[in-house]
C-alpha atoms as a PDB file:
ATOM      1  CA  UNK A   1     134.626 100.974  78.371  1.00  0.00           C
ATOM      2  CA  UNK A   2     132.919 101.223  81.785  1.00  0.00           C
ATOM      3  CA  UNK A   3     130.926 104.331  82.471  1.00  0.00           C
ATOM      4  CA  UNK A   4     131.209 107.345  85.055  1.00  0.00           C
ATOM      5  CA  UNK A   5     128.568 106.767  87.716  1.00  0.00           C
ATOM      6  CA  UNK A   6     126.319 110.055  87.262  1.00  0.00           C
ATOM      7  CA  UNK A   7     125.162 111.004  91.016  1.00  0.00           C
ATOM      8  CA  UNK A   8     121.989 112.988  91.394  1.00  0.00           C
ATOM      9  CA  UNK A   9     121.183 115.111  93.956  1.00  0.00           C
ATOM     10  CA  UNK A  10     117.771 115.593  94.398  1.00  0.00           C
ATOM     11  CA  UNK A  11     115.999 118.801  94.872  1.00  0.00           C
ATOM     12  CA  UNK A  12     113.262 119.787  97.584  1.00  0.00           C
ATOM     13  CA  UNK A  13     109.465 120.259  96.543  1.00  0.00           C
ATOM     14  CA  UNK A  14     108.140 122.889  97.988  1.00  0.00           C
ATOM     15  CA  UNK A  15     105.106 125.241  96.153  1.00  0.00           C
ATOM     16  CA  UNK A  16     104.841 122.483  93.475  1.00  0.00           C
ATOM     17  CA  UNK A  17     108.569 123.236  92.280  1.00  0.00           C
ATOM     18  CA  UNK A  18     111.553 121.721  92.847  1.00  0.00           C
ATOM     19  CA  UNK A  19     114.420 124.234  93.997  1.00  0.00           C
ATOM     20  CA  UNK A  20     117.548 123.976  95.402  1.00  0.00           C
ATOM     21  CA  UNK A  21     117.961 124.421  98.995  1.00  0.00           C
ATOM     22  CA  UNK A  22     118.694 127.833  99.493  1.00  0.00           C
ATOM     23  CA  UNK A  23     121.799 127.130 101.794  1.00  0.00           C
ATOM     24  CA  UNK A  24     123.616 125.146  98.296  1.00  0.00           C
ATOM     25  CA  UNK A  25     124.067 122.346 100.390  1.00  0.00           C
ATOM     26  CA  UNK A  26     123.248 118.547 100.418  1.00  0.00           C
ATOM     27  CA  UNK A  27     124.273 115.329 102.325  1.00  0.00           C
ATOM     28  CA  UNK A  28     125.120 111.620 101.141  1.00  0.00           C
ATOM     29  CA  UNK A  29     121.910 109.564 101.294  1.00  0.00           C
ATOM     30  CA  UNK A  30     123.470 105.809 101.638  1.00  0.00           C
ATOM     31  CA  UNK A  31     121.508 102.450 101.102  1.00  0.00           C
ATOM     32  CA  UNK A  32     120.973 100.091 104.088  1.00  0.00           C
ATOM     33  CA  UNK A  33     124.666  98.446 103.602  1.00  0.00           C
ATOM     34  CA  UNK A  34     126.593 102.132 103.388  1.00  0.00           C
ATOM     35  CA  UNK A  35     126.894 102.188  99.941  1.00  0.00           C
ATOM     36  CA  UNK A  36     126.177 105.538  98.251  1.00  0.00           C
ATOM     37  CA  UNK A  37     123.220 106.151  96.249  1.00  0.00           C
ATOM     38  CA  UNK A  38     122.177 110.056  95.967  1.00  0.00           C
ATOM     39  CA  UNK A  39     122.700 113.285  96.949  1.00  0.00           C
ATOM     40  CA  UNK A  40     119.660 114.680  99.199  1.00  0.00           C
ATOM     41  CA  UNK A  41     118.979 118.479  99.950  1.00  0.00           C
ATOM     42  CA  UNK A  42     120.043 119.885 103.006  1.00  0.00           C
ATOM     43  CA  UNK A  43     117.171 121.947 104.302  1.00  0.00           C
ATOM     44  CA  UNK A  44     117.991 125.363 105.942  1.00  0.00           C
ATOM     45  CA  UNK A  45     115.568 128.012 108.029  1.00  0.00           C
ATOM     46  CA  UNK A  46     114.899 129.928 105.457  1.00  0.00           C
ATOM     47  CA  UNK A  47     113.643 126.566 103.065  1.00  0.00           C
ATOM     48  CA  UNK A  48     111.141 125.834 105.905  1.00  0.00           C
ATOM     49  CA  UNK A  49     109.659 129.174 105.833  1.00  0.00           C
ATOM     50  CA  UNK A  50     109.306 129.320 102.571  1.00  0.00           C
ATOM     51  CA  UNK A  51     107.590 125.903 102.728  1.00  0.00           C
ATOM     52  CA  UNK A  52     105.433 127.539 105.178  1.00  0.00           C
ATOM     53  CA  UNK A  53     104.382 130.477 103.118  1.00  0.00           C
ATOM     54  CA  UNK A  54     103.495 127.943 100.083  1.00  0.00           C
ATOM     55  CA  UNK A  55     101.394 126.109 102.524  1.00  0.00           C
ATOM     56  CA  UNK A  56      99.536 129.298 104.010  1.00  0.00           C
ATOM     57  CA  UNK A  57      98.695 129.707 100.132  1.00  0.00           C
ATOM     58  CA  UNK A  58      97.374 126.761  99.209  1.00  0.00           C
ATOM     59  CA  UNK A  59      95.217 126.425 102.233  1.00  0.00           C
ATOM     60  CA  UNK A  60      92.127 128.691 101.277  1.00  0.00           C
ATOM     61  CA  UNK A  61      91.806 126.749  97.869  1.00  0.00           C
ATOM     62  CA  UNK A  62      92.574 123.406  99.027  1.00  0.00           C
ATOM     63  CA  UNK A  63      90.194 123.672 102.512  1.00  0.00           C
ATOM     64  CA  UNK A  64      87.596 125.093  99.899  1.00  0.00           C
ATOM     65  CA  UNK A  65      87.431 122.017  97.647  1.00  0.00           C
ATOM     66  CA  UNK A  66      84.617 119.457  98.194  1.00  0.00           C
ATOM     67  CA  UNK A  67      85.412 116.545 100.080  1.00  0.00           C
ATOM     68  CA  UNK A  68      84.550 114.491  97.368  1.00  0.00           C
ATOM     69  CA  UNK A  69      87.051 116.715  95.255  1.00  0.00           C
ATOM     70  CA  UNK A  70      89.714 115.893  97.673  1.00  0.00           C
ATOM     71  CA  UNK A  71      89.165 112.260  97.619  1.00  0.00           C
ATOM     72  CA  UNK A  72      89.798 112.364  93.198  1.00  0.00           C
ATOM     73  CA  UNK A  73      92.956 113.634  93.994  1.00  0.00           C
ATOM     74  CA  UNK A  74      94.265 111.825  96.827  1.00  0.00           C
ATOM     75  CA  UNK A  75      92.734 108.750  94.402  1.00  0.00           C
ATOM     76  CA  UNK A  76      94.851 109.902  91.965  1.00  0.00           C
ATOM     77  CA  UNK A  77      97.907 110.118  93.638  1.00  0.00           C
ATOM     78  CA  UNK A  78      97.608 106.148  94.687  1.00  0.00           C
ATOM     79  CA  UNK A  79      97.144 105.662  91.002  1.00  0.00           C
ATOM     80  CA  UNK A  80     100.174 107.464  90.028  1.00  0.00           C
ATOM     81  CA  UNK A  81     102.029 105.554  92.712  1.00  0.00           C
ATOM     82  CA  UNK A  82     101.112 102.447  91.164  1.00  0.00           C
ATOM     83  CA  UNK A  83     102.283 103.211  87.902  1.00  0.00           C
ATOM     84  CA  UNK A  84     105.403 104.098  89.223  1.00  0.00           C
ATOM     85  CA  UNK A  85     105.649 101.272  91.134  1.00  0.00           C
ATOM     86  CA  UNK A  86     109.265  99.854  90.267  1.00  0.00           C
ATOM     87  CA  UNK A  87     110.737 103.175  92.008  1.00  0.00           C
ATOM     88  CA  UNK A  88     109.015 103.133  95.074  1.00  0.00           C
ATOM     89  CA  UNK A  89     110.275  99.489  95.457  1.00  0.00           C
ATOM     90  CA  UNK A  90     113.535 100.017  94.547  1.00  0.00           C
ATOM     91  CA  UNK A  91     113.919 103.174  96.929  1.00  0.00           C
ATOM     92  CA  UNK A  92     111.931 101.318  99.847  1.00  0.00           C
ATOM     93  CA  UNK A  93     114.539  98.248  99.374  1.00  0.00           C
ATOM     94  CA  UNK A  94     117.465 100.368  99.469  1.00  0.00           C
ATOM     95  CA  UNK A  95     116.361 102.777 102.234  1.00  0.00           C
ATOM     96  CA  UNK A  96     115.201 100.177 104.547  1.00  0.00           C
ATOM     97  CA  UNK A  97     117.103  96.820 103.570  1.00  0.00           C
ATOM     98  CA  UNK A  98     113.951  94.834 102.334  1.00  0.00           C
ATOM     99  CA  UNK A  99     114.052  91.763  99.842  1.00  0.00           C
ATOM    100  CA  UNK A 100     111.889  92.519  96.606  1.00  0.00           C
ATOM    101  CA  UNK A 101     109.164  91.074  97.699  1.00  0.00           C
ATOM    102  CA  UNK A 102     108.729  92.820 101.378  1.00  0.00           C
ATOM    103  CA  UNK A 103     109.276  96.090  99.586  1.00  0.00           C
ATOM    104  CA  UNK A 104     106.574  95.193  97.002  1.00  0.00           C
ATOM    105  CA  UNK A 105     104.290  94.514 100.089  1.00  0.00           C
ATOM    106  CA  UNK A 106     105.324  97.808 101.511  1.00  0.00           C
ATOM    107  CA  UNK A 107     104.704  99.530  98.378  1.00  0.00           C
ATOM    108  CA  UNK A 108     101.198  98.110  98.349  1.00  0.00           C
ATOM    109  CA  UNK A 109     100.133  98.959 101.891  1.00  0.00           C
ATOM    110  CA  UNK A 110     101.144 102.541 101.031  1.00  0.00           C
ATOM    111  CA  UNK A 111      98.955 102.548  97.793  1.00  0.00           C
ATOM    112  CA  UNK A 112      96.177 100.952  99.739  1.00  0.00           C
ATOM    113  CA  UNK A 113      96.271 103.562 102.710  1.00  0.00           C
ATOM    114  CA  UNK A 114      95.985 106.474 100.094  1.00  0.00           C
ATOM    115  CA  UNK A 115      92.953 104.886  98.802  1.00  0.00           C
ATOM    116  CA  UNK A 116      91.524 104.353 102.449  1.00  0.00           C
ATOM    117  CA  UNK A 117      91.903 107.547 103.285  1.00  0.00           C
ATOM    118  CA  UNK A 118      90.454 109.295  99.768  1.00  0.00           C
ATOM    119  CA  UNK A 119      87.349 107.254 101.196  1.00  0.00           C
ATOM    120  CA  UNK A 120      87.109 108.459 104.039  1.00  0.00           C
ATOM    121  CA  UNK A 121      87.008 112.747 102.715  1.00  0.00           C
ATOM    122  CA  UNK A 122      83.318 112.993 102.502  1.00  0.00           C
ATOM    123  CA  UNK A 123      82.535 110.555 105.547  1.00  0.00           C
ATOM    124  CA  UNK A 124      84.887 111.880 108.448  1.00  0.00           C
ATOM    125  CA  UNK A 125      82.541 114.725 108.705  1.00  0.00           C
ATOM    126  CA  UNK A 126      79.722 112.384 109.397  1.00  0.00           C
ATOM    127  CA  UNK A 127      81.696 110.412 111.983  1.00  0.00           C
ATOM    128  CA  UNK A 128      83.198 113.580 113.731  1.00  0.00           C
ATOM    129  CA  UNK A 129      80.426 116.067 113.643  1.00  0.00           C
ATOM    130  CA  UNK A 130      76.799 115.611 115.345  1.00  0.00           C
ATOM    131  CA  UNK A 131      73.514 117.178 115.934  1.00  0.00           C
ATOM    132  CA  UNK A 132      73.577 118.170 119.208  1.00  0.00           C
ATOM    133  CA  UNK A 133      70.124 118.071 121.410  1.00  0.00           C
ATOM    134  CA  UNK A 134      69.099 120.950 122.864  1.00  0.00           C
ATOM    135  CA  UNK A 135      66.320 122.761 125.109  1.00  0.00           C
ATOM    136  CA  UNK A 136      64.593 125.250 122.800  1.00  0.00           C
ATOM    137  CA  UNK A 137      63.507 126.050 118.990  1.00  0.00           C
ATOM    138  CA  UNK A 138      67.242 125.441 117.721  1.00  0.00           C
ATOM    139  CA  UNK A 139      69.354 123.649 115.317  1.00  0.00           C
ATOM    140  CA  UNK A 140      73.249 123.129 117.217  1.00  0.00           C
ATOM    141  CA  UNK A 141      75.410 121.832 114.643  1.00  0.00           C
ATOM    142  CA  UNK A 142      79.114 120.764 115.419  1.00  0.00           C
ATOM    143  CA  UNK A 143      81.165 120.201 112.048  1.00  0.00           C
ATOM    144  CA  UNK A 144      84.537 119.803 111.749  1.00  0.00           C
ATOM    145  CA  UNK A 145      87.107 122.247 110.018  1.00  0.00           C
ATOM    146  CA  UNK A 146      90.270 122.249 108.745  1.00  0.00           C
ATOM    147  CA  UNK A 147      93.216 123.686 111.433  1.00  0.00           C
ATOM    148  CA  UNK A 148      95.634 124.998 108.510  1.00  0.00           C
ATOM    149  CA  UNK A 149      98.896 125.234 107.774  1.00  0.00           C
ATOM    150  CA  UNK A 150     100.285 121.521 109.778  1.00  0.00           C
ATOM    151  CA  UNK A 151     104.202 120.588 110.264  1.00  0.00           C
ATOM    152  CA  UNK A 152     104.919 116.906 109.777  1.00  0.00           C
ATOM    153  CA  UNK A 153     108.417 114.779 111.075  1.00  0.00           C
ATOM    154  CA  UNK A 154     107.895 111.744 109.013  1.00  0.00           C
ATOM    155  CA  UNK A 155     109.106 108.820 110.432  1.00  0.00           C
ATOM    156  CA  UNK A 156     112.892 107.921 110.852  1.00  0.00           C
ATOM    157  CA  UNK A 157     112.296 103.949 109.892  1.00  0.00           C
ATOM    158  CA  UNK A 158     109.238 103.683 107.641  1.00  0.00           C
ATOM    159  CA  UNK A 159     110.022 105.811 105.078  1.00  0.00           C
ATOM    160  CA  UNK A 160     107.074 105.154 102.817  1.00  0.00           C
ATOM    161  CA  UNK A 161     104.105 103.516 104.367  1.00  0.00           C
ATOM    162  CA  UNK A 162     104.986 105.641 107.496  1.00  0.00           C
ATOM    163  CA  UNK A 163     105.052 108.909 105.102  1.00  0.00           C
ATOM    164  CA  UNK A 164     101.915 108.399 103.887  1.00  0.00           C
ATOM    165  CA  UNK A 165     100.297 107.531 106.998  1.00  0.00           C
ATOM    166  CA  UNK A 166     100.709 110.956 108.491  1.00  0.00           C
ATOM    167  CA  UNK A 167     100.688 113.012 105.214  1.00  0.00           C
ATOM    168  CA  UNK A 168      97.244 111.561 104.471  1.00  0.00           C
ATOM    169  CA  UNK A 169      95.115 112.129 107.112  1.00  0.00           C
ATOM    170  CA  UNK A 170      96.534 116.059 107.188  1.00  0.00           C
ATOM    171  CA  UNK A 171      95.764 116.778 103.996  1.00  0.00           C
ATOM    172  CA  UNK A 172      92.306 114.630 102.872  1.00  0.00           C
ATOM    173  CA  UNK A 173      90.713 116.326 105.741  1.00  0.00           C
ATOM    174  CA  UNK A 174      91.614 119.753 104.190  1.00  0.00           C
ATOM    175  CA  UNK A 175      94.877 120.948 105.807  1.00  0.00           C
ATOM    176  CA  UNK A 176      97.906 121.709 103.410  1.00  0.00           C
ATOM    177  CA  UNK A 177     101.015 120.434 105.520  1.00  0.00           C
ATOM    178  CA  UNK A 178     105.119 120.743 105.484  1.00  0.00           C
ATOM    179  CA  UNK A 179     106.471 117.577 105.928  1.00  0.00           C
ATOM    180  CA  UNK A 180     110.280 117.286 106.911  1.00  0.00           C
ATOM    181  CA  UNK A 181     111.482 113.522 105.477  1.00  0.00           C
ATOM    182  CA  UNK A 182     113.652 111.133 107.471  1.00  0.00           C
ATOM    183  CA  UNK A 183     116.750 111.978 107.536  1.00  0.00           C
ATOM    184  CA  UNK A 184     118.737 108.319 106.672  1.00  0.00           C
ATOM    185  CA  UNK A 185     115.420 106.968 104.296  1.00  0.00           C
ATOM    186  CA  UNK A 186     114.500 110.729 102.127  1.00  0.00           C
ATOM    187  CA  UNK A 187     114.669 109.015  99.086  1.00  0.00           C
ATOM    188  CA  UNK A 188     110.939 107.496  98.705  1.00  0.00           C
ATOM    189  CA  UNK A 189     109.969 111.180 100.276  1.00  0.00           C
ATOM    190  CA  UNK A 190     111.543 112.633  97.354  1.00  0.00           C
ATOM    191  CA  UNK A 191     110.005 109.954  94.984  1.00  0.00           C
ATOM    192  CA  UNK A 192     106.483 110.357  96.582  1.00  0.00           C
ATOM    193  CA  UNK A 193     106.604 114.832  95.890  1.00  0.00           C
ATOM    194  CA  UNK A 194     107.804 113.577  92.274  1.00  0.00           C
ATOM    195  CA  UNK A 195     104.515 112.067  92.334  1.00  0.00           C
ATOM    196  CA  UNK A 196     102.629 114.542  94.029  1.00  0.00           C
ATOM    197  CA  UNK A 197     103.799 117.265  91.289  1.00  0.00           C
ATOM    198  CA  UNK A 198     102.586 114.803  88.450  1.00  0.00           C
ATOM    199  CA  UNK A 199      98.832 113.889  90.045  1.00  0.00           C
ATOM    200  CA  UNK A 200      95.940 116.752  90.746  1.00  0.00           C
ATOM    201  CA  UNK A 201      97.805 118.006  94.121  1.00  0.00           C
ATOM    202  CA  UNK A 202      97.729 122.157  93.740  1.00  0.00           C
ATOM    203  CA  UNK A 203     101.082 123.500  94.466  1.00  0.00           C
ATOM    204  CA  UNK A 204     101.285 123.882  98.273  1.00  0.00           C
ATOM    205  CA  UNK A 205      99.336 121.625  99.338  1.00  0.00           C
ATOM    206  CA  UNK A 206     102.507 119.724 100.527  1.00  0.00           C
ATOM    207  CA  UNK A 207     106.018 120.469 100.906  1.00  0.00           C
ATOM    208  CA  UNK A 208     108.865 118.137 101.036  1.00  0.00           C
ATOM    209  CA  UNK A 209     111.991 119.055 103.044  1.00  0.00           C
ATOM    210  CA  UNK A 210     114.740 116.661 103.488  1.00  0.00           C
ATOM    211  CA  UNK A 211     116.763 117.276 106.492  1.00  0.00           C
ATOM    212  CA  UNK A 212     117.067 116.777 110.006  1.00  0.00           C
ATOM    213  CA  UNK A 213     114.231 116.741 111.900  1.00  0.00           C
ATOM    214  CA  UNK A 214     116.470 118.294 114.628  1.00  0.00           C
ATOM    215  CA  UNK A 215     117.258 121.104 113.200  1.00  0.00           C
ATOM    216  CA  UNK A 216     114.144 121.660 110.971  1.00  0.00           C
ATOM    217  CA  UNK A 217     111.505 120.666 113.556  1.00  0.00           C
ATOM    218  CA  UNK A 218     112.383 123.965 116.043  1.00  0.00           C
ATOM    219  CA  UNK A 219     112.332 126.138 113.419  1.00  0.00           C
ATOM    220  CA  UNK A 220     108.530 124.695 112.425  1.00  0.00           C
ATOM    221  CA  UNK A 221     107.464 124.134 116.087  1.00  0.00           C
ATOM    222  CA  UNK A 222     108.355 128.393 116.670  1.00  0.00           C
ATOM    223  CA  UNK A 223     106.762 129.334 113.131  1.00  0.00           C
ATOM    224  CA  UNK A 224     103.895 131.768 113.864  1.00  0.00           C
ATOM    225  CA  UNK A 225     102.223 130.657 110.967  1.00  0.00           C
ATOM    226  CA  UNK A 226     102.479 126.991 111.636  1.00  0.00           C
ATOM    227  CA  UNK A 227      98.788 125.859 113.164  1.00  0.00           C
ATOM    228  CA  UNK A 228      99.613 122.434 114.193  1.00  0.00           C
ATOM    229  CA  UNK A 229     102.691 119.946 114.229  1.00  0.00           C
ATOM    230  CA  UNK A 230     102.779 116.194 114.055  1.00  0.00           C
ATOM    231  CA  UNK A 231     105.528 114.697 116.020  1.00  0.00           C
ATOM    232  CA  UNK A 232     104.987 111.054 115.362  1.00  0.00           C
ATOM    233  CA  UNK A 233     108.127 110.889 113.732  1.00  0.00           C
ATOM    234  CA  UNK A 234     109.861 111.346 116.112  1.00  0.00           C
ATOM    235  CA  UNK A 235     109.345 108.768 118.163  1.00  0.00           C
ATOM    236  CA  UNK A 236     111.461 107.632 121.134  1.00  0.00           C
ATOM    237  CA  UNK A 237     113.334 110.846 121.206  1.00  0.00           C
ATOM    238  CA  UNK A 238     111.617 112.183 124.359  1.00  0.00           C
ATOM    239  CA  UNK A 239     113.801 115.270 124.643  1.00  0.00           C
ATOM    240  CA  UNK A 240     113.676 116.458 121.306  1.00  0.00           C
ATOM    241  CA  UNK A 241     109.477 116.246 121.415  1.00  0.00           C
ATOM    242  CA  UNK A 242     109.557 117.760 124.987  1.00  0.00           C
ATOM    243  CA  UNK A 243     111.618 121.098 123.103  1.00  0.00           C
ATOM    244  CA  UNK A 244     109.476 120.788 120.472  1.00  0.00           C
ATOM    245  CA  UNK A 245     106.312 120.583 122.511  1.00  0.00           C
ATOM    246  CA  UNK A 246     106.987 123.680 124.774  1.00  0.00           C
ATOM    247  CA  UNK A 247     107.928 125.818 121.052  1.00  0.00           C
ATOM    248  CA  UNK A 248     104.667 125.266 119.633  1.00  0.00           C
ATOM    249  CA  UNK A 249     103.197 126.464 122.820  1.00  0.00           C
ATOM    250  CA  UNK A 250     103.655 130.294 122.034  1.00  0.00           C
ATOM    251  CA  UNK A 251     101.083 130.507 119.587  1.00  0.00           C
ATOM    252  CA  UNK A 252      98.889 127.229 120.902  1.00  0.00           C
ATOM    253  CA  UNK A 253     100.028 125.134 118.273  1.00  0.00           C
ATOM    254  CA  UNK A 254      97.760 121.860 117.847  1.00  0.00           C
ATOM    255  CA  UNK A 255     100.331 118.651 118.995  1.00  0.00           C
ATOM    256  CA  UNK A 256     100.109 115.158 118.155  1.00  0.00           C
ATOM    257  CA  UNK A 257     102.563 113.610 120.216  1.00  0.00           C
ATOM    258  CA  UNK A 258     105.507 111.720 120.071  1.00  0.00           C
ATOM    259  CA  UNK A 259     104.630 107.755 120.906  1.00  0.00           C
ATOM    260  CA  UNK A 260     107.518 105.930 122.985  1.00  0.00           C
ATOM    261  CA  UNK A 261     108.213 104.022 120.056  1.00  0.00           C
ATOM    262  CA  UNK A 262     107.546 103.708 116.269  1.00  0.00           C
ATOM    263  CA  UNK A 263     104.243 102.290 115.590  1.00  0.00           C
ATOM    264  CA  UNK A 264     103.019  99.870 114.057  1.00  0.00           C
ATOM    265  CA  UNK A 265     102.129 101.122 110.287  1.00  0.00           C
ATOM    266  CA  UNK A 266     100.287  98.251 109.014  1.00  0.00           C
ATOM    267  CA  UNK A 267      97.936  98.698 111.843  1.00  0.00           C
ATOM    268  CA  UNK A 268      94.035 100.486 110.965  1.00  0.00           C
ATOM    269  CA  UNK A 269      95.130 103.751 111.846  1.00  0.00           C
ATOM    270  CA  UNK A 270      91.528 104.801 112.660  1.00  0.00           C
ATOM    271  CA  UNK A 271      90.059 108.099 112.645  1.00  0.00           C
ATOM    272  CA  UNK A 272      92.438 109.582 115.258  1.00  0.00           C
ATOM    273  CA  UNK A 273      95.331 111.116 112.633  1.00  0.00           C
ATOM    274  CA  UNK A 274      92.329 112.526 110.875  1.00  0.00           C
ATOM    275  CA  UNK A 275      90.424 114.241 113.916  1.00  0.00           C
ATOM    276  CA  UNK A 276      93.962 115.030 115.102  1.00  0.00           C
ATOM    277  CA  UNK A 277      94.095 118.034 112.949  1.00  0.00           C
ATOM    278  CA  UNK A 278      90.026 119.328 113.072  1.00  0.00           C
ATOM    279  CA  UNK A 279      89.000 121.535 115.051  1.00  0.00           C
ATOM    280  CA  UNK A 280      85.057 121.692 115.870  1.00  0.00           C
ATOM    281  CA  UNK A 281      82.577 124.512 114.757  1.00  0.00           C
ATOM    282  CA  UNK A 282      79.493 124.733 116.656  1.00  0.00           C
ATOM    283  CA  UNK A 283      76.743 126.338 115.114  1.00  0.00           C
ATOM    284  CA  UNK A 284      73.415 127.300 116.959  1.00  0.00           C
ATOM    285  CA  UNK A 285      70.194 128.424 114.062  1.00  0.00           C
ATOM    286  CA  UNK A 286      66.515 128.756 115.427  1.00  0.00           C
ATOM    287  CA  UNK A 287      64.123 126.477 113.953  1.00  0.00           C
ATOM    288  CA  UNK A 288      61.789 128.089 111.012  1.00  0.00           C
ATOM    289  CA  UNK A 289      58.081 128.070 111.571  1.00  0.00           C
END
């Protein structure tokens, strides 16, 4: 007797939970031929401010952890991935169309970025902040702090490698972050905040919404709580970044900016997505006798 497929619609993360969107509804999530494979959460306003308020939360605690504290857990997280492997490859195949093997790869290169980052936690400092010479009996320190609470569009094609390479650099540098999915590819989103709730991430520390960038990103971009929003996801969609852009200017939201087209996510990312979301402390102290 053959069975009744049993559909699942998946559920956003936000807080380190896993509730409902509050508007009840969801949206077919197909595979890279059209063929069904889950239900995905439709993210409303009021979902993205509550994501918002979890990250505010989670910001003093997480910001207040050691660098080398940070780096554990972000170390941990890769380790989870890898034990959880078969998923990720199976979503990444079906989300983007990829043979076994080129998913596999993909897979790897997102394990491997987590781990590059959670090495670089208790160095960026070093590479970002200075001693700065000056003319009298003083110490002038620049160090670099965490911004806050940062909104992140994931990118529309890479939906894992590309997801960790702009959730990573927010948060191993101290920043808690809301991170809106793509829209077509949410399901290794939703697989990587099933991991995140398993590993040492606090609650908070990052929110998944799946959605449309579209609609979610304004809401974000205008949040007067929002510090900072990454707009690397959205890449190519000049008009969209330009109205997202001129939003975050009321309260002088940080912006990394839309490239013309998706990057390259194999690439060394460099320091840049980590320095993107620092902001410098300069700190004069006289000199003891």
């Amino acid at each position: 007797m053959s069975r009744i497929d049993v559909r699942k619609t998946y559920k956003l993360y936000i807080g380190g939970a896993f509730p409902r969107s509050e508007s009840g509804h969801s949206y077919e999530v197909a595979d890279s031929k059209g063929a069904f494979v889950a239900n995905a959460a439709l993210a409303s306003r009021k979902d993205a401010r509550d994501a918002v308020v979890a990250a505010r939360k989670a910001f003093p605690g997480w910001s207040g952890r050691t660098a080398y504290n940070r780096a554990q857990i972000l170390y941990r997280v890769a380790e989870v991935m890898e034990d959880r492997r078969p998923q990720f490859v199976q979503a990444v195949g079906q989300s983007e169309g990829l043979s076994g093997a080129k998913a596999d790869k993909v897979v790897d290169e997102a394990v491997d970025r987590l781990v590059w980052y959670a090495g670089w936690a208790d160095k960026v400092t070093q590479v970002l902040g200075n001693a700065n010479p000056v003319a009298g009996p003083f110490f002038n320190l620049s160090v670099p702090e965490p911004t806050g609470v940062v909104a992140v569009l994931a990118p529309r094609r890479s939906s894992l490698l590309g997801l960790v390479s702009v959730v990573a650099p927010v948060v191993v540098t101290g920043n808690t972050a809301v991170v809106v999915s793509s829209f077509e590819r949410p399901l290794p989103a939703v697989t990587f905040a099933e991991v995140l709730a398993t590993s040492d991430v606090p609650g908070g520390v990052v929110n998944v919404l799946t959605g449309s960038a579209a609609t979610i990103g304004p809401w974000l971009a205008a949040h007067m709580d929002v510090n900072a929003i990454d707009l690397t996801g959205i890449a190519g969609d000049a008009a969209l970044a330009t109205d997202l852009e001129v939003a975050a200017a009321d309260n002088l939201k940080r912006v990394r900016r839309a490239p013309a087209a998706e990057p390259d996510w194999s690439a060394d990312p460099g320091v840049e997505p980590m320095a993107a979301f620092l902001e410098t402390k300069t700190v004069w102290h006289p000199i003891g006798i």
